[in-house]
Protein backbone atom coordinates (compact mmCIF):
# COMPACT_ATOMS: atom_id res chain seq x y z
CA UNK A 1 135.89 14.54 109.29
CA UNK A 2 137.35 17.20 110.66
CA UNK A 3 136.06 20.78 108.88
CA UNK A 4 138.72 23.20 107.40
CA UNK A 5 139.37 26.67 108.60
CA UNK A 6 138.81 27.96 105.09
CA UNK A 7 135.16 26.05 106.07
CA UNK A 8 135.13 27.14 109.20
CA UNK A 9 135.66 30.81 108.12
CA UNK A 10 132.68 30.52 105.59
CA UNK A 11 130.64 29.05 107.94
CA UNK A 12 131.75 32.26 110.55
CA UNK A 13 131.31 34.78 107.47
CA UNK A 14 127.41 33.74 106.84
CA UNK A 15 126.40 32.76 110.53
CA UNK A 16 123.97 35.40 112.08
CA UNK A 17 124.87 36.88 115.44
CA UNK A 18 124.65 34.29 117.96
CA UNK A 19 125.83 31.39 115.66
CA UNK A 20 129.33 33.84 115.30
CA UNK A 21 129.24 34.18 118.93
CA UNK A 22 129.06 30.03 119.46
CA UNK A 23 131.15 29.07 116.50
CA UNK A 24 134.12 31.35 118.51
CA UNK A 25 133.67 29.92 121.48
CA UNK A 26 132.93 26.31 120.57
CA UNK A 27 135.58 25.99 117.85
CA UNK A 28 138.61 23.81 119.32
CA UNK A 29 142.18 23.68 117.52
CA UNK A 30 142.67 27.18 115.52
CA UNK A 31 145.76 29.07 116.13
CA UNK A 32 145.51 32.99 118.07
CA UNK A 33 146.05 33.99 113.98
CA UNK A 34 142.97 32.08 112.94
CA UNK A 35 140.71 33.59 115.85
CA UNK A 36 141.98 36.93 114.58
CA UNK A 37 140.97 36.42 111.02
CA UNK A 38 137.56 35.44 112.63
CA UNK A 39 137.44 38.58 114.72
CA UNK A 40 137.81 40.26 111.28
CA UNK A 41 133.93 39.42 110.18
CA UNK A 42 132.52 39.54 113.72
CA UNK A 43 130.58 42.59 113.71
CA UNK A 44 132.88 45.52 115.88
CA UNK A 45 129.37 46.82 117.48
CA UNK A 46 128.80 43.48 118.82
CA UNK A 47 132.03 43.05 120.41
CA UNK A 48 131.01 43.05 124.19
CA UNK A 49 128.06 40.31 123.38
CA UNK A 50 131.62 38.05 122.00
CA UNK A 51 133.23 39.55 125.15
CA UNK A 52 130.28 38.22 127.52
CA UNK A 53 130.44 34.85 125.60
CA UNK A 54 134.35 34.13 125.61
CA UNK A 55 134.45 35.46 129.48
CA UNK A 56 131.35 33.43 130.47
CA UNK A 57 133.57 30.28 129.52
């Protein structure tokens, strides 16, 4: 069964750092406006490590 964003999201919300950082890159299917609302609880000062990640794809 396929997980809900509104699961996803909690599950992005309460992850630690590097569990954000996979969840984002892993997840498969959201739309640009769901990846934004992610990028909402991603901690800002972290934002290269996501950067890294996403470009390391």
């Amino acid at each position: 069964m396929e997980k809900s964003f509104e699961e996803i999201k909690q599950e992005f919300i309460n992850a630690s750092l590097d569990e954000k950082i996979k969840l984002y890159t892993s997840t498969q299917g959201l739309t640009v406006e769901q990846f934004k609302e992610l990028l909402a609880y991603f901690p800002i000062k972290h934002l290269d490590k996501l950067e890294e990640a996403v470009n390391g794809l």
